[in-house]
PDB file of N, CA and C in Angstrom:
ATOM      1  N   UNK A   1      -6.434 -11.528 -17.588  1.00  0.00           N
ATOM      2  CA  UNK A   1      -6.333 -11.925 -16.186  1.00  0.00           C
ATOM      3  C   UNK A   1      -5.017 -12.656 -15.957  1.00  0.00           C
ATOM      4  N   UNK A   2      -4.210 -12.101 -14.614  1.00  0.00           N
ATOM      5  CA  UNK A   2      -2.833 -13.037 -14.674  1.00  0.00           C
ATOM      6  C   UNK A   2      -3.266 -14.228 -14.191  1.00  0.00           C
ATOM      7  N   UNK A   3      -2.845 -15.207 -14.490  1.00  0.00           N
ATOM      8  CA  UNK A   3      -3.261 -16.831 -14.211  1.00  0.00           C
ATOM      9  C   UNK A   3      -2.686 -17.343 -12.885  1.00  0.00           C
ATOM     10  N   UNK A   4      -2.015 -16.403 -12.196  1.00  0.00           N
ATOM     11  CA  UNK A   4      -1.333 -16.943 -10.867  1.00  0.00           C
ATOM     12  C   UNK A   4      -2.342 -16.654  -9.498  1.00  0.00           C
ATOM     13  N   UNK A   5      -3.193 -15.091  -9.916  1.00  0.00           N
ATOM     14  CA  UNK A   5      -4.258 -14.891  -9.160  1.00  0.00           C
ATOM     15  C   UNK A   5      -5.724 -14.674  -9.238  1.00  0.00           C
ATOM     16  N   UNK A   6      -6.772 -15.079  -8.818  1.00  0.00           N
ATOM     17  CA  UNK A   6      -8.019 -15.735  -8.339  1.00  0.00           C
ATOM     18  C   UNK A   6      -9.043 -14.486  -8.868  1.00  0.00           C
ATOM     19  N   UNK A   7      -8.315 -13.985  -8.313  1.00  0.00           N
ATOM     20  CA  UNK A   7      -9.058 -11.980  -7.904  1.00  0.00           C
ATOM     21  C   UNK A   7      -8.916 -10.805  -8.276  1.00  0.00           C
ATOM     22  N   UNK A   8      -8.771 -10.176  -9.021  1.00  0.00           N
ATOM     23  CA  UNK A   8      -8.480  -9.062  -9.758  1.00  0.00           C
ATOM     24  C   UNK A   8      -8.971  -7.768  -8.787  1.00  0.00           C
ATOM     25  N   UNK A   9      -7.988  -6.855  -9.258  1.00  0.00           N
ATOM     26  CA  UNK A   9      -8.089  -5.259  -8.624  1.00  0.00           C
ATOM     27  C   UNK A   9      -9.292  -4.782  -8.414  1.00  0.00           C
ATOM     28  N   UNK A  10     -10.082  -4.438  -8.087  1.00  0.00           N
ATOM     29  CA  UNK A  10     -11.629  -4.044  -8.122  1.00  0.00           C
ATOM     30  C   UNK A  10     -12.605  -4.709  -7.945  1.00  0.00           C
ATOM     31  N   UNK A  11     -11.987  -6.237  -7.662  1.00  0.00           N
ATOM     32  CA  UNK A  11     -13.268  -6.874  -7.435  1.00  0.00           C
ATOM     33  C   UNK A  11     -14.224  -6.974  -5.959  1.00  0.00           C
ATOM     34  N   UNK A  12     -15.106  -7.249  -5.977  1.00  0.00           N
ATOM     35  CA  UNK A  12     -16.060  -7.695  -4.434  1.00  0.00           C
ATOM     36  C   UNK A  12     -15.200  -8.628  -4.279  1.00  0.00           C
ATOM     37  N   UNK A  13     -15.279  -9.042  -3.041  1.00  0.00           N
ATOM     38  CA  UNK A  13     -14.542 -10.720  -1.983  1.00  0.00           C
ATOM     39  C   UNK A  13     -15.550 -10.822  -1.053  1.00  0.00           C
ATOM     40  N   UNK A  14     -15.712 -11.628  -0.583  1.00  0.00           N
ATOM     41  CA  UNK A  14     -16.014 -11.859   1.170  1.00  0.00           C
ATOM     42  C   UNK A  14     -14.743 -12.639   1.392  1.00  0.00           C
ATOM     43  N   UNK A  15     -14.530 -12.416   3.063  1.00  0.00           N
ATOM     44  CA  UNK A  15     -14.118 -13.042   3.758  1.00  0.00           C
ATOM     45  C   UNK A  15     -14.832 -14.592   3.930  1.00  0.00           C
ATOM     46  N   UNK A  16     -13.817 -15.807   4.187  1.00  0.00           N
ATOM     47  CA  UNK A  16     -14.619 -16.723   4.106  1.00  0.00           C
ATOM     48  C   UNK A  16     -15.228 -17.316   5.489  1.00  0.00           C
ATOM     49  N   UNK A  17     -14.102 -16.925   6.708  1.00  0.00           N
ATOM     50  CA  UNK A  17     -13.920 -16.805   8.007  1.00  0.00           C
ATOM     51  C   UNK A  17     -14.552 -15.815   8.250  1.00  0.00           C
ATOM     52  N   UNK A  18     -14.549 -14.937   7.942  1.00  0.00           N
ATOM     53  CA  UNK A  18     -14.702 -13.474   8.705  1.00  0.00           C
ATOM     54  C   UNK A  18     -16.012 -12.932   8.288  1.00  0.00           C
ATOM     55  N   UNK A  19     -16.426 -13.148   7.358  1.00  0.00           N
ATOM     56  CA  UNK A  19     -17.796 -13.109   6.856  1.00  0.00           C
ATOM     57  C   UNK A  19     -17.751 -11.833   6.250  1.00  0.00           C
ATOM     58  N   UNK A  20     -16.677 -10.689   6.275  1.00  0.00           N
ATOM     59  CA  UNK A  20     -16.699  -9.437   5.792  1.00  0.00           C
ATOM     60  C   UNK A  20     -16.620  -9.128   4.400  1.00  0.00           C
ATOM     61  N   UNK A  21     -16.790  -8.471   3.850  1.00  0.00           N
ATOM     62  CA  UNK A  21     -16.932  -7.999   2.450  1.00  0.00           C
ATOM     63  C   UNK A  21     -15.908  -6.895   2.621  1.00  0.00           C
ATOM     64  N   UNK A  22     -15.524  -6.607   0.757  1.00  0.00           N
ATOM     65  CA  UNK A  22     -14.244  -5.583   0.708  1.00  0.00           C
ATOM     66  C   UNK A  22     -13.989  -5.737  -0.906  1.00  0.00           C
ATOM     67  N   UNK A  23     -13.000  -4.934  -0.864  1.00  0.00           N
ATOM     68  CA  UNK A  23     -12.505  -4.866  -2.676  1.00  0.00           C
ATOM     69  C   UNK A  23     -11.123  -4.636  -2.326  1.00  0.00           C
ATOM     70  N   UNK A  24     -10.676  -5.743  -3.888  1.00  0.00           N
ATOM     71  CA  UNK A  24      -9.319  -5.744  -3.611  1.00  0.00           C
ATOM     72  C   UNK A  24      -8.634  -4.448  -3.950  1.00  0.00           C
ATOM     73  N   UNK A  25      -7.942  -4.128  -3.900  1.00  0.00           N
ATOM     74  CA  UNK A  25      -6.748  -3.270  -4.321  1.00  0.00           C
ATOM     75  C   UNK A  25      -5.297  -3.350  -4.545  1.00  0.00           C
ATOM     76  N   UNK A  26      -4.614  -4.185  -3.905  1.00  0.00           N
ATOM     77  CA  UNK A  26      -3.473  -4.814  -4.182  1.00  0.00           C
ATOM     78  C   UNK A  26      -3.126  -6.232  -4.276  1.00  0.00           C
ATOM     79  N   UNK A  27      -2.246  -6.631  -4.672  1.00  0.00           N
ATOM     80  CA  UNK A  27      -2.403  -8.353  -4.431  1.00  0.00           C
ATOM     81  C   UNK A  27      -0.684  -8.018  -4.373  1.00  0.00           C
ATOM     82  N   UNK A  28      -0.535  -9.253  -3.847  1.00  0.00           N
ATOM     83  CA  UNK A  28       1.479  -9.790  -3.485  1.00  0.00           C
ATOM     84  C   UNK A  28       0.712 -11.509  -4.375  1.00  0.00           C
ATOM     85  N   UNK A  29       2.245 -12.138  -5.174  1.00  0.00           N
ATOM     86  CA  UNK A  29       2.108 -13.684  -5.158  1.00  0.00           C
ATOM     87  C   UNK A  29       2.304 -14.026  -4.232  1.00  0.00           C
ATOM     88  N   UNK A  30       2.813 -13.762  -3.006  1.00  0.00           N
ATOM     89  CA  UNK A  30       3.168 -14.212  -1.933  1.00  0.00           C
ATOM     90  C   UNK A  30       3.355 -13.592  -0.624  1.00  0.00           C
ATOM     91  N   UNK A  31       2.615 -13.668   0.605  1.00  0.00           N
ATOM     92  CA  UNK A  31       2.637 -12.816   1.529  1.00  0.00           C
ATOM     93  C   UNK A  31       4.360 -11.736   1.869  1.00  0.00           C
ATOM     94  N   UNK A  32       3.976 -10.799   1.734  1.00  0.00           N
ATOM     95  CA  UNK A  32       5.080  -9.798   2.074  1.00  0.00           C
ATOM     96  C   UNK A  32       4.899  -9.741   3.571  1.00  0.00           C
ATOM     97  N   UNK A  33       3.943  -9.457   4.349  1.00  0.00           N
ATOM     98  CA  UNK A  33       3.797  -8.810   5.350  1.00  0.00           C
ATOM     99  C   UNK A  33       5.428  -9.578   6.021  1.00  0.00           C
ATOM    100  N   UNK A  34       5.942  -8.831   7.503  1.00  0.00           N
ATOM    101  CA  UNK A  34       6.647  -9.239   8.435  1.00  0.00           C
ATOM    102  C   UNK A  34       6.652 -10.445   9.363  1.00  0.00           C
ATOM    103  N   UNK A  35       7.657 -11.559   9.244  1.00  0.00           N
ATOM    104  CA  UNK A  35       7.495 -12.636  10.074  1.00  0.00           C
ATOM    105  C   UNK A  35       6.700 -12.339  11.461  1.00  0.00           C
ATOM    106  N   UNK A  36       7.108 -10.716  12.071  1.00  0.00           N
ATOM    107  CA  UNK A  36       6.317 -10.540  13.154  1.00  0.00           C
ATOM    108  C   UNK A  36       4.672 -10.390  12.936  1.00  0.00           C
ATOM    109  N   UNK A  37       4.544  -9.812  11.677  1.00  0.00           N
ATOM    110  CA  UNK A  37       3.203  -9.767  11.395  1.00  0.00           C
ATOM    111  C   UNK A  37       2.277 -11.368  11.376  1.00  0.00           C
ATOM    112  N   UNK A  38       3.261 -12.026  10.409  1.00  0.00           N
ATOM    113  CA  UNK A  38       2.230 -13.522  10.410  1.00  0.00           C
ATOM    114  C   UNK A  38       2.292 -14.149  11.346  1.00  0.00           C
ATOM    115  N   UNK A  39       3.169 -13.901  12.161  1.00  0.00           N
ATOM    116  CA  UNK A  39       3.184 -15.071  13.874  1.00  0.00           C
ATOM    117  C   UNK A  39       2.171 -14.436  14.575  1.00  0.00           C
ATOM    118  N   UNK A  40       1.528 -13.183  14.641  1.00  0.00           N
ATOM    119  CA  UNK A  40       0.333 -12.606  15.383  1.00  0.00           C
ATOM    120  C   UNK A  40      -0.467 -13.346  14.290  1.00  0.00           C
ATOM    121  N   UNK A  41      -1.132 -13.098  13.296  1.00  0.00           N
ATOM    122  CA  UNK A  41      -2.296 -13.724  12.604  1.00  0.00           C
ATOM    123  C   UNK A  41      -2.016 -15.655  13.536  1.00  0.00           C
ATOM    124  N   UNK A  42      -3.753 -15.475  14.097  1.00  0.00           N
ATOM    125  CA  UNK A  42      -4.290 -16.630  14.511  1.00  0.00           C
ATOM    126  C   UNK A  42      -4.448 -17.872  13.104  1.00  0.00           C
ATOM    127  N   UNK A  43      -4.702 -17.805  12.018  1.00  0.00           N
ATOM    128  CA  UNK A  43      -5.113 -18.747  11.539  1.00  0.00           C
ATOM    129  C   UNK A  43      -3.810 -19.154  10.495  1.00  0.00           C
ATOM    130  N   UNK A  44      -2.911 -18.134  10.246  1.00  0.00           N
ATOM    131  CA  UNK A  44      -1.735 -18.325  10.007  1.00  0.00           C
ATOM    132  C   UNK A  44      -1.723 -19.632   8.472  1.00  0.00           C
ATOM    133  N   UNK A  45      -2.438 -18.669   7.272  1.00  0.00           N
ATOM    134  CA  UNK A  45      -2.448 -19.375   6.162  1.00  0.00           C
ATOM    135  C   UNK A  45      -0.816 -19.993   5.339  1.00  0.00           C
ATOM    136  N   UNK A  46      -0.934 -20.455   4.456  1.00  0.00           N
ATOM    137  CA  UNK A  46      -0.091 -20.309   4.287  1.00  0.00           C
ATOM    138  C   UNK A  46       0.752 -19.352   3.308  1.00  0.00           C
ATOM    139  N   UNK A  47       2.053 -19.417   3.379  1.00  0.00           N
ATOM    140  CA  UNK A  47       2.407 -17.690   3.070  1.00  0.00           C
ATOM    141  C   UNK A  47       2.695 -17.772   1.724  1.00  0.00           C
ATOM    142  N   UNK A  48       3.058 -19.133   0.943  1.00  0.00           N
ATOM    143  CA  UNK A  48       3.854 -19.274  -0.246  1.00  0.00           C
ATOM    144  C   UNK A  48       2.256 -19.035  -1.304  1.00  0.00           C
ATOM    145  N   UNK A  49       1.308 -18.132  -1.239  1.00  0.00           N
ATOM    146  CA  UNK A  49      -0.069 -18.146  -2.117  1.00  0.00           C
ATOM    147  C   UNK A  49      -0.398 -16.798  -2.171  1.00  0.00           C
ATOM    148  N   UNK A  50      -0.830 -15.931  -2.881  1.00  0.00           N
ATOM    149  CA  UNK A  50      -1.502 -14.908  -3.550  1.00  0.00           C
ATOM    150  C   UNK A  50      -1.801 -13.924  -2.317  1.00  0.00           C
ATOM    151  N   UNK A  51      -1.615 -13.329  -2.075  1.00  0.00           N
ATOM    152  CA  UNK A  51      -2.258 -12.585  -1.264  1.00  0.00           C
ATOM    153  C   UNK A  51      -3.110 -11.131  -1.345  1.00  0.00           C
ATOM    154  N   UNK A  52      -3.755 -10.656  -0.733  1.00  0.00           N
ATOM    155  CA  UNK A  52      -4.595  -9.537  -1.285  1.00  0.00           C
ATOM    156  C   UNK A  52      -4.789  -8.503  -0.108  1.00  0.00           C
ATOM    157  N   UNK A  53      -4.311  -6.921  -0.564  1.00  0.00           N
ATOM    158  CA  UNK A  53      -5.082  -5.818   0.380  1.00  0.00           C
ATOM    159  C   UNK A  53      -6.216  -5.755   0.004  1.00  0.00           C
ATOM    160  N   UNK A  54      -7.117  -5.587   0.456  1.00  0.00           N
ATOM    161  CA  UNK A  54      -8.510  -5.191   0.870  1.00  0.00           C
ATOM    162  C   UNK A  54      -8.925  -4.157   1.850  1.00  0.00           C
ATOM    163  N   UNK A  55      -9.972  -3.198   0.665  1.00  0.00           N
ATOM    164  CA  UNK A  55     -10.755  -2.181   1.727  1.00  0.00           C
ATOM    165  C   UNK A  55     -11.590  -2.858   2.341  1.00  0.00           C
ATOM    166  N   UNK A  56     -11.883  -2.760   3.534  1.00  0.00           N
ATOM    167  CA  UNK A  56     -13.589  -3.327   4.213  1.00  0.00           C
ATOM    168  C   UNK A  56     -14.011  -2.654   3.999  1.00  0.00           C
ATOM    169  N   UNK A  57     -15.523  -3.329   3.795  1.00  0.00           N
ATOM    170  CA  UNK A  57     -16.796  -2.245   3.707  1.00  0.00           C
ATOM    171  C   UNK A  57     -16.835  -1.814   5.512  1.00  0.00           C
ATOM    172  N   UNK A  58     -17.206  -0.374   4.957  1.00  0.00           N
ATOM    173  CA  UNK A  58     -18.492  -0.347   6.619  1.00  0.00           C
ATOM    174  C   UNK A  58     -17.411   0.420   7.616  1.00  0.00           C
ATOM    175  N   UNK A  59     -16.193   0.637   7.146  1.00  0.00           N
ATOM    176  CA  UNK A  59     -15.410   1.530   7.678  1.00  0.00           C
ATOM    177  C   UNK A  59     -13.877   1.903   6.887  1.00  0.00           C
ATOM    178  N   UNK A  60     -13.080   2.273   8.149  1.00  0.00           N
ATOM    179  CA  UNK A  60     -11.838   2.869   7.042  1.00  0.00           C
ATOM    180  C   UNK A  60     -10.585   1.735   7.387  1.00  0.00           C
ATOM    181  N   UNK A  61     -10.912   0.440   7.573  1.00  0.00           N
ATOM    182  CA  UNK A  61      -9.845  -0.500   7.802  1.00  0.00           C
ATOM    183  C   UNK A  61      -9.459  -1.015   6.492  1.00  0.00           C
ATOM    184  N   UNK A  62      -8.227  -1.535   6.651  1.00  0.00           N
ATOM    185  CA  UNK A  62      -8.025  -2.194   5.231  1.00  0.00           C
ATOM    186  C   UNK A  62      -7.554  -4.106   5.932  1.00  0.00           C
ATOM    187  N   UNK A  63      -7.011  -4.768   5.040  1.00  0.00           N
ATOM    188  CA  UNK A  63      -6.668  -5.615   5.869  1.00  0.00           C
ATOM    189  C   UNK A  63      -5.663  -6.738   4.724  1.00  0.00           C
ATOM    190  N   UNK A  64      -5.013  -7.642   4.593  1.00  0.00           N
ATOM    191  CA  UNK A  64      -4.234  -8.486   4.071  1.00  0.00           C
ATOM    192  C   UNK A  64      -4.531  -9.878   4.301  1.00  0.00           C
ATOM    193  N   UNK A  65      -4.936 -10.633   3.034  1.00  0.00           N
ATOM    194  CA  UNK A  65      -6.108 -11.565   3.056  1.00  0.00           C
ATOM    195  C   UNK A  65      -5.398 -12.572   2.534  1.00  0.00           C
ATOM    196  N   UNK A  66      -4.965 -13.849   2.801  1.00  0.00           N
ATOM    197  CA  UNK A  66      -4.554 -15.321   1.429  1.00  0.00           C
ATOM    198  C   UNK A  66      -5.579 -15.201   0.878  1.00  0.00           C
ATOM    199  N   UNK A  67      -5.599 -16.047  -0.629  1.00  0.00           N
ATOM    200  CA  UNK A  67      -6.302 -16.060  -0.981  1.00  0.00           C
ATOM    201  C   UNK A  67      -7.298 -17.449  -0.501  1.00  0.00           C
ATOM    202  N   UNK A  68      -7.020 -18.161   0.018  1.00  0.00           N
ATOM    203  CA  UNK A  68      -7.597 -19.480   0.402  1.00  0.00           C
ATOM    204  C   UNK A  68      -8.860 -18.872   1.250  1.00  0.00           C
ATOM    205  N   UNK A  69      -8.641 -17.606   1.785  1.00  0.00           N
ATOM    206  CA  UNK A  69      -9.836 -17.313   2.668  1.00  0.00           C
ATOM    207  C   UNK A  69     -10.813 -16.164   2.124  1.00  0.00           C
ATOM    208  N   UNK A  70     -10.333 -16.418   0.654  1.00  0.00           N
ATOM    209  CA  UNK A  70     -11.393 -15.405  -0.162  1.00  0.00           C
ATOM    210  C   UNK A  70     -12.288 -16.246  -0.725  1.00  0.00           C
ATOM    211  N   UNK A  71     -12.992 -15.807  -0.468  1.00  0.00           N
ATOM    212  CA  UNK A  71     -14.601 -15.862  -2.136  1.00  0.00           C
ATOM    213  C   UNK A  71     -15.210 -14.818  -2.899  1.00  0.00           C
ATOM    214  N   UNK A  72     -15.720 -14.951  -3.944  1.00  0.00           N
ATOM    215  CA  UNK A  72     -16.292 -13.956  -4.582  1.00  0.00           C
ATOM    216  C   UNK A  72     -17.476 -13.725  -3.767  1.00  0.00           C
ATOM    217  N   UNK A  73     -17.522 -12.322  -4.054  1.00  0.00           N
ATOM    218  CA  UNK A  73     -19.151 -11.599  -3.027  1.00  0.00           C
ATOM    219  C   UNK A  73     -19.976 -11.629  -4.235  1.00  0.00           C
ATOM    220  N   UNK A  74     -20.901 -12.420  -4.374  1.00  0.00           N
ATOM    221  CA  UNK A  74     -21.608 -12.092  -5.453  1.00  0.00           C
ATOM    222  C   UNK A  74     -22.911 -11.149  -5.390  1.00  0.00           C
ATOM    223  N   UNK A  75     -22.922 -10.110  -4.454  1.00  0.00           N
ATOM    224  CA  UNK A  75     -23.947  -9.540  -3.839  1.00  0.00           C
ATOM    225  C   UNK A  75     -24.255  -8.251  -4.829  1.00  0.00           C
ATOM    226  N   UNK A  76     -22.668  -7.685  -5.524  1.00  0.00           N
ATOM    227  CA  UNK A  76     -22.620  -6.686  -6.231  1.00  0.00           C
ATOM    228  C   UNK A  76     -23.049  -5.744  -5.975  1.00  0.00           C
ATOM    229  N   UNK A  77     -22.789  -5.324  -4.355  1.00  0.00           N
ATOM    230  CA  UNK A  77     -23.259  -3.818  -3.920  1.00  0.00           C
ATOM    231  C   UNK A  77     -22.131  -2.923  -3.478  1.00  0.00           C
ATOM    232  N   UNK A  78     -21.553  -1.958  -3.909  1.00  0.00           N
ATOM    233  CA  UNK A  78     -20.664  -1.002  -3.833  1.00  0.00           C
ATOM    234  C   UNK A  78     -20.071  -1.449  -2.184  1.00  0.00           C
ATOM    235  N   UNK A  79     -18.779  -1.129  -1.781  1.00  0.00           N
ATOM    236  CA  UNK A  79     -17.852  -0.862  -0.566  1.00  0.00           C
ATOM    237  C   UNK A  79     -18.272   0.334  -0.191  1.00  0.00           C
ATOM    238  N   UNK A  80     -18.544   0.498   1.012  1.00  0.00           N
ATOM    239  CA  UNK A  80     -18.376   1.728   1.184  1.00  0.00           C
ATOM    240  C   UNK A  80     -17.067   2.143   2.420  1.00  0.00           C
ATOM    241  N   UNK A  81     -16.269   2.157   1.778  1.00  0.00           N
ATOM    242  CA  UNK A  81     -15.176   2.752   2.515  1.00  0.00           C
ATOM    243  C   UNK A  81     -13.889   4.275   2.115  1.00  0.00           C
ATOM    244  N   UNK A  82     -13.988   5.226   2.562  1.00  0.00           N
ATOM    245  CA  UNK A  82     -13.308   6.320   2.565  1.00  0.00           C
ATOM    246  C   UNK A  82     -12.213   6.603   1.523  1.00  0.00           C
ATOM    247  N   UNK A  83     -11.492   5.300   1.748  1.00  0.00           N
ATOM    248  CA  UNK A  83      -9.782   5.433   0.011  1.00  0.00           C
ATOM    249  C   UNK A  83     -10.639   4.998  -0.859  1.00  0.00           C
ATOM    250  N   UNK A  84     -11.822   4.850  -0.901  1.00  0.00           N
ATOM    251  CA  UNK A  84     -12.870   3.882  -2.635  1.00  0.00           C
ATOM    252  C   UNK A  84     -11.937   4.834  -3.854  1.00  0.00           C
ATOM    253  N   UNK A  85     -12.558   5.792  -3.385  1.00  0.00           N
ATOM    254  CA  UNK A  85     -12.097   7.280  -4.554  1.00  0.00           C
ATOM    255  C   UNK A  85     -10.875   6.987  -4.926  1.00  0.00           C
ATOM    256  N   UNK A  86      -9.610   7.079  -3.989  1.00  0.00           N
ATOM    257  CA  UNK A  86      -8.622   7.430  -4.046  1.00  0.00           C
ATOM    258  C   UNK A  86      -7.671   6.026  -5.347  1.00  0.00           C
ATOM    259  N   UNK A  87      -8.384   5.058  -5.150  1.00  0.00           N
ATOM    260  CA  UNK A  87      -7.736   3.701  -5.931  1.00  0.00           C
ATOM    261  C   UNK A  87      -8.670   3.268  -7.174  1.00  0.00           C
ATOM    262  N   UNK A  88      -9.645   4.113  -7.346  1.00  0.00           N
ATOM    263  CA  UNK A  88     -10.736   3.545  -8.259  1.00  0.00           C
ATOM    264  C   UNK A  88     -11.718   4.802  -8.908  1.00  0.00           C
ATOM    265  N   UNK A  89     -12.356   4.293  -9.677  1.00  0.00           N
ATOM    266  CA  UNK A  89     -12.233   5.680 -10.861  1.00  0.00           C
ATOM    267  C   UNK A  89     -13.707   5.676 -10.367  1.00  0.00           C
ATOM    268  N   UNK A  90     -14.327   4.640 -10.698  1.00  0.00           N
ATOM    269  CA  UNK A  90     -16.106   4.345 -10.535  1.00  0.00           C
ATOM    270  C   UNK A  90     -16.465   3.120 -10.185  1.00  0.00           C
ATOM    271  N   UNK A  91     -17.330   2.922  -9.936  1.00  0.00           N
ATOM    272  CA  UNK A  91     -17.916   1.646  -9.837  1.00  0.00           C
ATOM    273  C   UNK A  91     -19.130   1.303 -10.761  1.00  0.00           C
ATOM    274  N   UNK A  92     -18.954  -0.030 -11.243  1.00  0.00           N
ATOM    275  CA  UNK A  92     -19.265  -0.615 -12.878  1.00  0.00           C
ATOM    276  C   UNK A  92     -20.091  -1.654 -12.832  1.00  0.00           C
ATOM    277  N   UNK A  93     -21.313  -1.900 -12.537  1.00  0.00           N
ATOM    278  CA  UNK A  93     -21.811  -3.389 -13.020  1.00  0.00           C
ATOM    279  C   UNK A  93     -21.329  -4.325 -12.032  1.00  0.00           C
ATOM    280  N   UNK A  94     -21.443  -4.349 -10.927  1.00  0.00           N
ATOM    281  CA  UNK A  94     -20.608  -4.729  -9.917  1.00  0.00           C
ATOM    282  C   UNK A  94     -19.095  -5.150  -9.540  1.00  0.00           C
ATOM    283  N   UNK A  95     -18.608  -4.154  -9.877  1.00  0.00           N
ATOM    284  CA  UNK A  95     -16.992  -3.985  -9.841  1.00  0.00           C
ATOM    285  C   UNK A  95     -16.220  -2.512  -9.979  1.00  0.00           C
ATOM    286  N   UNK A  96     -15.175  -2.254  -9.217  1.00  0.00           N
ATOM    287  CA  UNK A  96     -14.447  -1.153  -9.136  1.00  0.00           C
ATOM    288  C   UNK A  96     -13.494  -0.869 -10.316  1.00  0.00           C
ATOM    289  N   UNK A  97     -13.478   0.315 -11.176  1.00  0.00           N
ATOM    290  CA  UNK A  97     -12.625   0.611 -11.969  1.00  0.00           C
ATOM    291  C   UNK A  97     -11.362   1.203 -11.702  1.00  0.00           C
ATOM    292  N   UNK A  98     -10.120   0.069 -11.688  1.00  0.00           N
ATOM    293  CA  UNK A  98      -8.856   0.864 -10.914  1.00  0.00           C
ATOM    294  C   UNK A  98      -8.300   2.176 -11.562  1.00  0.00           C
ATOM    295  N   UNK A  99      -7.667   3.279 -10.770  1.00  0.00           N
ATOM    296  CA  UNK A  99      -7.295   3.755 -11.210  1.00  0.00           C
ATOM    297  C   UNK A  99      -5.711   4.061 -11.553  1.00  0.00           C
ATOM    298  N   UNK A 100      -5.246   4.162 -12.538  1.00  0.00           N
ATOM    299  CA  UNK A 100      -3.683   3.677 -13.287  1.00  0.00           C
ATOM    300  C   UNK A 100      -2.994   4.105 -12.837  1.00  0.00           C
ATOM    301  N   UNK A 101      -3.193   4.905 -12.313  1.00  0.00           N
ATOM    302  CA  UNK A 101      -1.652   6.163 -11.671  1.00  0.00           C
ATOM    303  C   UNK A 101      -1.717   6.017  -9.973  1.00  0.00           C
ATOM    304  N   UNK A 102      -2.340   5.118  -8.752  1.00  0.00           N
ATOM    305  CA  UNK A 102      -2.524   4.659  -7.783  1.00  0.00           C
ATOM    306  C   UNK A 102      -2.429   3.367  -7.486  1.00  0.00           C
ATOM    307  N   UNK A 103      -1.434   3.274  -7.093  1.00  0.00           N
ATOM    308  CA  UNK A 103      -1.202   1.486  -6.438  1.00  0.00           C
ATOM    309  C   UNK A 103      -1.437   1.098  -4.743  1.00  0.00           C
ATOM    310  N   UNK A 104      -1.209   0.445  -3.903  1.00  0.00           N
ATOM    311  CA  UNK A 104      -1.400   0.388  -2.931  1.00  0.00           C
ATOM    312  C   UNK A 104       0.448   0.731  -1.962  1.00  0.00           C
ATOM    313  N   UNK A 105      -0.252   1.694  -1.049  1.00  0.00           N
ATOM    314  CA  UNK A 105       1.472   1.733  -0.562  1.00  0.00           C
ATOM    315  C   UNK A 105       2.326   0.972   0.238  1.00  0.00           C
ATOM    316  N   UNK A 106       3.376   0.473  -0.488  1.00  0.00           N
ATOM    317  CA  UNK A 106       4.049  -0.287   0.925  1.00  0.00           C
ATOM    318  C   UNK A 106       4.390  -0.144   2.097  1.00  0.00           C
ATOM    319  N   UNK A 107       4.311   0.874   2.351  1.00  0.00           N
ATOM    320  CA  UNK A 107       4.727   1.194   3.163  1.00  0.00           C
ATOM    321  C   UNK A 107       3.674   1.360   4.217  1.00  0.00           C
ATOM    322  N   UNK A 108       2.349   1.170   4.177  1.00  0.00           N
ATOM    323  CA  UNK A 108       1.332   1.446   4.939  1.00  0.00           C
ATOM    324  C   UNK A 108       1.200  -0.031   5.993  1.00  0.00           C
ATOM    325  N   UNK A 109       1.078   0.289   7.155  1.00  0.00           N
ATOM    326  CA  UNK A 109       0.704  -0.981   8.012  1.00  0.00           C
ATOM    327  C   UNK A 109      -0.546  -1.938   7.550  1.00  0.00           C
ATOM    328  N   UNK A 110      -0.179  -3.511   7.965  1.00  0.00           N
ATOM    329  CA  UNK A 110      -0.912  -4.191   7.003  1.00  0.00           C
ATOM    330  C   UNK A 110      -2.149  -4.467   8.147  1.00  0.00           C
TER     331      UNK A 110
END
């Protein structure tokens, strides 16, 4: 586990605000998104900390999370969202198995 972040690739989260559930898939040490991007975010964490893409469950959104507003989901019931396949091999004992040759794209809106 790298020691700088909380959360590893495949894991469950909830939202801690948001109450939503999701699995990670990418992480930044530090928010990438666009100054224009974080001046729209209302709660406006802070940017110098871990940050994480996340699939939501329950549809095909993804979303870009600090980590301050994560928790572990300890519910251990599969995501169900559409890219599951595409970033993850199976799902294990409550957790996603990444898959090696798929990263998350930068280039995709956050």
């Amino acid at each position: 586990m790298d020691e700088k972040f909380r959360f590893e690739i495949g894991q469950l989260i909830e939202h801690q605000r948001y109450g939503y559930r999701g699995v990670v898939v990418s992480r930044d040490d530090q928010c990438r998104a666009s100054k224009q991007w974080y001046e729209s975010n209302l709660t406006r964490p802070e940017r110098l900390q871990p940050w994480y893409h996340v699939l939501v469950h329950g549809g095909d959104a993804s979303t870009y999370v600090a980590e301050e507003n994560m928790r572990e989901d300890a519910g251990g019931e599969q995501v169900v969202h559409p890219l599951a396949a595409t970033f993850f091999m199976y799902f294990h004992q409550g957790r996603y198995i990444p898959r090696e040759d798929v990263s998350f794209p930068s280039g995709l809106p956050i």
